[in-house]
N, C-alpha and C. Protein backbone atom coordinates (compact mmCIF):
# COMPACT_ATOMS: atom_id res chain seq x y z
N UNK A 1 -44.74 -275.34 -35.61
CA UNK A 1 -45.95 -274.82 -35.03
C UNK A 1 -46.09 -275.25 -33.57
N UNK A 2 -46.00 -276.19 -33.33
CA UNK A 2 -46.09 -276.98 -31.96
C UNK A 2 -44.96 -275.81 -30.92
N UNK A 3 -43.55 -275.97 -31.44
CA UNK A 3 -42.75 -274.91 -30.59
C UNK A 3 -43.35 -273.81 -30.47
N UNK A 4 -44.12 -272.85 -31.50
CA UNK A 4 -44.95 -271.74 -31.05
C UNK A 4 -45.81 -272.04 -29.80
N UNK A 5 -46.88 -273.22 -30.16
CA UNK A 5 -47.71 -272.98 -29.17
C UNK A 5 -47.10 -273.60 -27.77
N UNK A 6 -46.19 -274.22 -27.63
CA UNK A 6 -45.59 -274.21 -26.28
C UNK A 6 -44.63 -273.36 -26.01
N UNK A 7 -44.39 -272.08 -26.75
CA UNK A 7 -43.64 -270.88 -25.98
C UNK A 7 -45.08 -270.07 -25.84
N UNK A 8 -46.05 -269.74 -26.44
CA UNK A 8 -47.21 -269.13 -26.00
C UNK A 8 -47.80 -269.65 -24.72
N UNK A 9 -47.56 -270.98 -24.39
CA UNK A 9 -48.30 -271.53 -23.17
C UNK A 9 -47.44 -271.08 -21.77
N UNK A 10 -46.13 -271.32 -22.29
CA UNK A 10 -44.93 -270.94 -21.28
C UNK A 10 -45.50 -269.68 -21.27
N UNK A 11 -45.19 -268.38 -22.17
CA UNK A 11 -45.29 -266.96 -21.68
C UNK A 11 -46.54 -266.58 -20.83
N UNK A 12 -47.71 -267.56 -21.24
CA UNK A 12 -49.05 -267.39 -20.38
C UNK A 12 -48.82 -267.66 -19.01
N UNK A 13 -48.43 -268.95 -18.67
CA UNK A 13 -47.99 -268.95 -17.52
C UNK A 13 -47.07 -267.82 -16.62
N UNK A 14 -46.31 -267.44 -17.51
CA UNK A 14 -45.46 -266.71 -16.94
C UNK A 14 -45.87 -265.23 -16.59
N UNK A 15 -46.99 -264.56 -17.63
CA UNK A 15 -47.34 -263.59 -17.35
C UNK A 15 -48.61 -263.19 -15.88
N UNK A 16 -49.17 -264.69 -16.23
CA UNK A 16 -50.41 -264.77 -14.96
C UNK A 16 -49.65 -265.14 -14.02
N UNK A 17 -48.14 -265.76 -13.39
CA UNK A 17 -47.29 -265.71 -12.36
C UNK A 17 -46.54 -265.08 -12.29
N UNK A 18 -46.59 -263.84 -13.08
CA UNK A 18 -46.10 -261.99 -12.52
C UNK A 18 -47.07 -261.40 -12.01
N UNK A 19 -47.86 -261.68 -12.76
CA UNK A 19 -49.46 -260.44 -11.89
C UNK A 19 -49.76 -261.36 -11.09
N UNK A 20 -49.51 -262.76 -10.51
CA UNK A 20 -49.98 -262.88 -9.08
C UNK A 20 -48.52 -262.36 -8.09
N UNK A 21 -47.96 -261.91 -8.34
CA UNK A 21 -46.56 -261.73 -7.76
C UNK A 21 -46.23 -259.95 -7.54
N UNK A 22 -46.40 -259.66 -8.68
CA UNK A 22 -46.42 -258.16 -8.47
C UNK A 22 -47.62 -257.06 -8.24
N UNK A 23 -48.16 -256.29 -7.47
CA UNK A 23 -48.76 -255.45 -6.97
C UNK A 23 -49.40 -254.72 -8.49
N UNK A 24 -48.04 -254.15 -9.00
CA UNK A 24 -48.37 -253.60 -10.19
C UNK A 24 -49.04 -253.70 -11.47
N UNK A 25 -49.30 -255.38 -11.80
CA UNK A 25 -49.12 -256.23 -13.08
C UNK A 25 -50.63 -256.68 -12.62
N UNK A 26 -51.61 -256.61 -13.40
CA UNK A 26 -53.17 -256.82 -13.59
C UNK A 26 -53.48 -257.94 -14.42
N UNK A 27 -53.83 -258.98 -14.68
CA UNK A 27 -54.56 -259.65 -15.31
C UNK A 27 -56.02 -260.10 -15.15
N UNK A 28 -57.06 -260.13 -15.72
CA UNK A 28 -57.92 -260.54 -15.48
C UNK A 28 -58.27 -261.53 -15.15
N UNK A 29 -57.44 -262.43 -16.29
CA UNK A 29 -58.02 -264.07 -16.13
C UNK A 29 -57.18 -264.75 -17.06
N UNK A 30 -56.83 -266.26 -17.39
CA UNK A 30 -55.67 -266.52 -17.60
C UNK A 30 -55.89 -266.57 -19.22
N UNK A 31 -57.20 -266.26 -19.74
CA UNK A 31 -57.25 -265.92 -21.00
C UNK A 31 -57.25 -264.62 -21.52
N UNK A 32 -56.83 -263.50 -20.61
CA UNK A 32 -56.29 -262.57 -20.59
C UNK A 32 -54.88 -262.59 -20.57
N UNK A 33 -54.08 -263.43 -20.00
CA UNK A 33 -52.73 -263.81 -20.18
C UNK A 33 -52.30 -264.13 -21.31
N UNK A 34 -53.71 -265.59 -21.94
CA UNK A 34 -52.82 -265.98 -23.23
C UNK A 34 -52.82 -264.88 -24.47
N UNK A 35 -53.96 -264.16 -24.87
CA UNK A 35 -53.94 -263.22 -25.00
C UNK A 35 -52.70 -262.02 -25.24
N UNK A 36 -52.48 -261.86 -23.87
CA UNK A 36 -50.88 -260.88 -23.63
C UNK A 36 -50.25 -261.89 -24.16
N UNK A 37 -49.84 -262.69 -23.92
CA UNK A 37 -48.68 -263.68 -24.59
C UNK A 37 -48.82 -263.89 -25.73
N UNK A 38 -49.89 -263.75 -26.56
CA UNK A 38 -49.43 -263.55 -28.02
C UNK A 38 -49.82 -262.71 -28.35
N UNK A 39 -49.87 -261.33 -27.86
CA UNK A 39 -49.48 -260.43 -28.30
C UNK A 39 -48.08 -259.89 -28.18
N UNK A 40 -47.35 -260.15 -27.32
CA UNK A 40 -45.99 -260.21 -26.70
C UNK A 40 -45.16 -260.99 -28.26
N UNK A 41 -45.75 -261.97 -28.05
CA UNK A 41 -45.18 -262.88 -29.13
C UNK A 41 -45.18 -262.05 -30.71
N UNK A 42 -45.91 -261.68 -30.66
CA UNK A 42 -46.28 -260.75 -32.23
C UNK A 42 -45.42 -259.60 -31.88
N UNK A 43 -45.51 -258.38 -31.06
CA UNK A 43 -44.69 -257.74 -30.94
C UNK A 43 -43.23 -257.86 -30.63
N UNK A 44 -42.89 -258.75 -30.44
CA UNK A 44 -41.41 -259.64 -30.16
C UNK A 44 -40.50 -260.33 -31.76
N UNK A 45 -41.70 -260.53 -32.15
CA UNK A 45 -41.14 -260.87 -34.08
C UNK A 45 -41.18 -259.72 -34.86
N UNK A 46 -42.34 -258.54 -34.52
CA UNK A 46 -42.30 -258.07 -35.87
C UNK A 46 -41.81 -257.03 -34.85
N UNK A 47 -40.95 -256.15 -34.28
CA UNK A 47 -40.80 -254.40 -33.71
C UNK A 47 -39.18 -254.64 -33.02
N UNK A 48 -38.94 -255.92 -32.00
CA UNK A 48 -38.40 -256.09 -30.95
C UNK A 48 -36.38 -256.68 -31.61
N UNK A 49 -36.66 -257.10 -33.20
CA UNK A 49 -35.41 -256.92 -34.06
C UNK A 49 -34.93 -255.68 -34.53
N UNK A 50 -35.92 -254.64 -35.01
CA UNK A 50 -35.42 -253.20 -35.32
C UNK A 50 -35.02 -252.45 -34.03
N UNK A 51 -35.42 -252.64 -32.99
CA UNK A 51 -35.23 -252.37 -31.77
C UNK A 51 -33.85 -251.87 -31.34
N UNK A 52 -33.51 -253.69 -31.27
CA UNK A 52 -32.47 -254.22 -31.16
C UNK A 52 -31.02 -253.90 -31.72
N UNK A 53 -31.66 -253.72 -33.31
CA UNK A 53 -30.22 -253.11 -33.99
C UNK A 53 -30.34 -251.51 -33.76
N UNK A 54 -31.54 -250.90 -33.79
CA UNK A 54 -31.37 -249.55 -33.81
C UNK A 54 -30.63 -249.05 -31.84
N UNK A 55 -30.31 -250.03 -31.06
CA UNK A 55 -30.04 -249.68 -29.26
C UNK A 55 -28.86 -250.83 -29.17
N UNK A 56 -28.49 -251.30 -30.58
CA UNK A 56 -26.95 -252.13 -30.60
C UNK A 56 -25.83 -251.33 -29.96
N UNK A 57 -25.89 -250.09 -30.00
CA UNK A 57 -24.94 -249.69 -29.51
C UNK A 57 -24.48 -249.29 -27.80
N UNK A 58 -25.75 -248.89 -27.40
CA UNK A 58 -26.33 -248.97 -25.69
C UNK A 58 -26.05 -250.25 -25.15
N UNK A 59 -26.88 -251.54 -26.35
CA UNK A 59 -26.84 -252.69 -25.63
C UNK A 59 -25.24 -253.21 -25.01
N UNK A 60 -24.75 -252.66 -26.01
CA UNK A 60 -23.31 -253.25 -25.64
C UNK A 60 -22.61 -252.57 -24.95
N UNK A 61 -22.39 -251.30 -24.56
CA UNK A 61 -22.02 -250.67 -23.44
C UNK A 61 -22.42 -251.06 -22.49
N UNK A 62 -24.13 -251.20 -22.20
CA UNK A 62 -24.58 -252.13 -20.91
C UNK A 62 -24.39 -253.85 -20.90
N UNK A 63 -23.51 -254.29 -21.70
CA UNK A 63 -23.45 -256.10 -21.71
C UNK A 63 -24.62 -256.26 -21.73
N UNK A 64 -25.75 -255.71 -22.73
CA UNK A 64 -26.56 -256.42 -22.64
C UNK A 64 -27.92 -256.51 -21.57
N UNK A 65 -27.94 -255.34 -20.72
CA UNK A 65 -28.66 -255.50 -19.80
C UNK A 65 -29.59 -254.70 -20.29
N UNK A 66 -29.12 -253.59 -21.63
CA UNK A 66 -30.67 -252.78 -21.56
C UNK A 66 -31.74 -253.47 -22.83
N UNK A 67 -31.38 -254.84 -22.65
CA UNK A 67 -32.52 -255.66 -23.22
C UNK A 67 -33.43 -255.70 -22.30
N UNK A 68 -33.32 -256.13 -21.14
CA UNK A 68 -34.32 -255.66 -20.17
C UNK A 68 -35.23 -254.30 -20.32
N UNK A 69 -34.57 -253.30 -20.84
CA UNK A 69 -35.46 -252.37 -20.83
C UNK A 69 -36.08 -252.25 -22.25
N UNK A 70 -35.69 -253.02 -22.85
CA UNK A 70 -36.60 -252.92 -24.21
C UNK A 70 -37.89 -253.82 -24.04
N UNK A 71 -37.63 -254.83 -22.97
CA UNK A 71 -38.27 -255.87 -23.03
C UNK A 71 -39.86 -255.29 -21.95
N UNK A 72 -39.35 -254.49 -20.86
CA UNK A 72 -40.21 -253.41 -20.80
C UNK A 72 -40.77 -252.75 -21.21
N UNK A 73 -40.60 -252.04 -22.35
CA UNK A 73 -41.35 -251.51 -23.59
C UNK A 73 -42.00 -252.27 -24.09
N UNK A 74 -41.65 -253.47 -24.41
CA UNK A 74 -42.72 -254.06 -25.41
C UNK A 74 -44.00 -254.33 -24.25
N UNK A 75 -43.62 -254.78 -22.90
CA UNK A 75 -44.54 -254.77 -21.80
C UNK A 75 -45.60 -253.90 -21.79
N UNK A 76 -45.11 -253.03 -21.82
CA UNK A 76 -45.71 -251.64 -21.52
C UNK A 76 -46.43 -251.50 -23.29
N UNK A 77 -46.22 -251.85 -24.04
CA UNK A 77 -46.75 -251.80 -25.55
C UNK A 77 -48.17 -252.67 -25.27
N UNK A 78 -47.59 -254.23 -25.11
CA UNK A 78 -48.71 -255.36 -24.85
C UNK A 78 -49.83 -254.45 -24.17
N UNK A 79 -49.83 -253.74 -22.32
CA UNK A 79 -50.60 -253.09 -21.58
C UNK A 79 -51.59 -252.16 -22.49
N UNK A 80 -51.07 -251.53 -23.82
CA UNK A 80 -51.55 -250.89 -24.15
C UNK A 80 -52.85 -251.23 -25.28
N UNK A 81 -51.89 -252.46 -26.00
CA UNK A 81 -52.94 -253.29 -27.01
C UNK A 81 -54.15 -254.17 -26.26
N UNK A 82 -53.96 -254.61 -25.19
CA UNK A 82 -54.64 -255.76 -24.48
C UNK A 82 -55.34 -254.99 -23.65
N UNK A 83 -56.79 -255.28 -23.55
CA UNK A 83 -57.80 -254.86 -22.33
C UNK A 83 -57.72 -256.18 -21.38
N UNK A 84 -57.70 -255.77 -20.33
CA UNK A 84 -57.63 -256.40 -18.86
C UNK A 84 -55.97 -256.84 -18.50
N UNK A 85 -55.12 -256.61 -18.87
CA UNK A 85 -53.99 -256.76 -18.83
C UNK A 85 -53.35 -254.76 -18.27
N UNK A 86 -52.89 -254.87 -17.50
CA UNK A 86 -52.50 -254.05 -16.41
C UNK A 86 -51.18 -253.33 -16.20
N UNK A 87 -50.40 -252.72 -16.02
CA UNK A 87 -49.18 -252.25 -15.62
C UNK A 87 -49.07 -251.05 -15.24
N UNK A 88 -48.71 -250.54 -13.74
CA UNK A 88 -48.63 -249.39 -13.83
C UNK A 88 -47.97 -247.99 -13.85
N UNK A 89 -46.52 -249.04 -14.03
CA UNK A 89 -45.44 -247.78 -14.48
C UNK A 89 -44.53 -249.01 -15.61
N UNK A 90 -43.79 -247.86 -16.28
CA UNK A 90 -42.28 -248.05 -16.95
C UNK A 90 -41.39 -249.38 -16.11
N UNK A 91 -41.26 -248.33 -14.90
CA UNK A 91 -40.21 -249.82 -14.17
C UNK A 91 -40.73 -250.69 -13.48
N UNK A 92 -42.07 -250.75 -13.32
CA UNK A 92 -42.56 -252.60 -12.70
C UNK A 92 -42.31 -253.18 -14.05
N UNK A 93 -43.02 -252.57 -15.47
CA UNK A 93 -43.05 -252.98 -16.71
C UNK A 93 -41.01 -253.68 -16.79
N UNK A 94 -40.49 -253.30 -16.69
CA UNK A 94 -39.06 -253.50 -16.33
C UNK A 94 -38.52 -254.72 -16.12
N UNK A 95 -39.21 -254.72 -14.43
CA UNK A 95 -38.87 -255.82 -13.31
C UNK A 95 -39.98 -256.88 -13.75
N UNK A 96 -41.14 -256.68 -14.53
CA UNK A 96 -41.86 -257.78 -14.99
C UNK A 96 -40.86 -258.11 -16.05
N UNK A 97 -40.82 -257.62 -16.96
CA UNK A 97 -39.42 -258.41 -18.05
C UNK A 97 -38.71 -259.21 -16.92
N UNK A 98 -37.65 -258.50 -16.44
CA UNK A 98 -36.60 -259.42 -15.45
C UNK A 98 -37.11 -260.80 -15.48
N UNK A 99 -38.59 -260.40 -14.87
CA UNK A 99 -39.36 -261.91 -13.76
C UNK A 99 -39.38 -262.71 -15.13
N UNK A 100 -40.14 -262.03 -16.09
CA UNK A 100 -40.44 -262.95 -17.33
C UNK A 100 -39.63 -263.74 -17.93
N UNK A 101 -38.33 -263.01 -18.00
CA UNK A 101 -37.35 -263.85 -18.35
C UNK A 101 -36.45 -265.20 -17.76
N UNK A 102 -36.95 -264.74 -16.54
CA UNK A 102 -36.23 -265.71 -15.26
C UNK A 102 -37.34 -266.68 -15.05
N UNK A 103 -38.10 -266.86 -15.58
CA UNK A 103 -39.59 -267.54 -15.33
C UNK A 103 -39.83 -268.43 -16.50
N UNK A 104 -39.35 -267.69 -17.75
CA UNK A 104 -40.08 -268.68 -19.04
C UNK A 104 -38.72 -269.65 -19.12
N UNK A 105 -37.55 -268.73 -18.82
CA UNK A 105 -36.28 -270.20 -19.12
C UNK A 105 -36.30 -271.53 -17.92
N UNK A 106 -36.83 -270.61 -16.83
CA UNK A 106 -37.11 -272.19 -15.28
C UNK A 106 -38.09 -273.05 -16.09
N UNK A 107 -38.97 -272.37 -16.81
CA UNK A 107 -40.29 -273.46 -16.93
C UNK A 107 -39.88 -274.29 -18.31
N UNK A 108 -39.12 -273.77 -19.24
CA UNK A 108 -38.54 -274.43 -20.51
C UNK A 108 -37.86 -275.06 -20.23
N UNK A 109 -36.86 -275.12 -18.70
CA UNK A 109 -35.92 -275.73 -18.54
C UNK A 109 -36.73 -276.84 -18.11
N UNK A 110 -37.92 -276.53 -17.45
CA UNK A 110 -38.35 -277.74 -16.57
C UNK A 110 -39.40 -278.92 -17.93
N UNK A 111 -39.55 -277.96 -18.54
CA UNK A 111 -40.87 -278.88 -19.52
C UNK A 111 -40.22 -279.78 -20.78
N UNK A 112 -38.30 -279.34 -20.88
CA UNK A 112 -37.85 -279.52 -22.03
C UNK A 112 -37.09 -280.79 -21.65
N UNK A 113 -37.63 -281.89 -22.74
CA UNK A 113 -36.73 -283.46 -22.77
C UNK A 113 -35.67 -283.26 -22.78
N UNK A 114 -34.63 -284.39 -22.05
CA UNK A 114 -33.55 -284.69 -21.46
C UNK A 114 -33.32 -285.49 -23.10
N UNK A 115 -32.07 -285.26 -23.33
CA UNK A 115 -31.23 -285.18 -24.21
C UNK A 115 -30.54 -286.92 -23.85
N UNK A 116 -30.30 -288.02 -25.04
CA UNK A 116 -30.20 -289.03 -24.32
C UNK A 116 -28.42 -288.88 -24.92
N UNK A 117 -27.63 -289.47 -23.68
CA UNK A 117 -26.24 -289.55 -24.14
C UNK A 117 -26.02 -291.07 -24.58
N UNK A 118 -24.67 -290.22 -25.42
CA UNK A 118 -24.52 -291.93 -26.27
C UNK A 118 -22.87 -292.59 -25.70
């Protein structure tokens, strides 16, 4: 439970430091973020595995890059479930994935204990 709520805190952050970053990306307020972030989170467990196997075959022609564009979709899904949460096309929805992704692994990298060697 604890790992949930510190990937929900990470994605909050991460989503309220896209919409201060991108033009496109709206949030209201950062409880509008957490909000998107677990809804993200819910749509990411239960839609974002059938997804996945049903665009297995794309994904792997693109190495993998048109996870990005799924990850946009679910963006663009969240925009749709969440009031005050913002987006206003397909491909910022896109380049917000990109950011999101490049954003929640810096901040996991930064928040996550150092491993002690023996």
């Amino acid at each position: 439970m604890a790992k949930f709520v510190n990937r929900w805190i990470v994605n909050s952050i991460s989503i309220y430091v896209i919409a201060w970053l991108f033009e496109g990306v709206a949030v209201k307020g950062f409880a509008t973020a957490m909000s998107a972030a677990l809804m993200l989170s819910v749509l990411n467990m239960l839609i974002r595995p059938v997804l996945i196997v049903l665009t297995l075959p794309i994904n792997i022609m693109t190495l993998g890059i048109f996870t990005f564009i799924l990850n946009g979709f679910m963006l663009k899904a969240v925009d749709f479930f969440v009031g005050g949460f913002m987006i206003d096309s397909f491909a910022t929805a896109v380049l917000a994935s990109v950011m999101l992704t490049f954003l929640n692994m810096a901040i996991t990298g930064m928040t996550k204990p150092e491993r002690r060697r023996r």
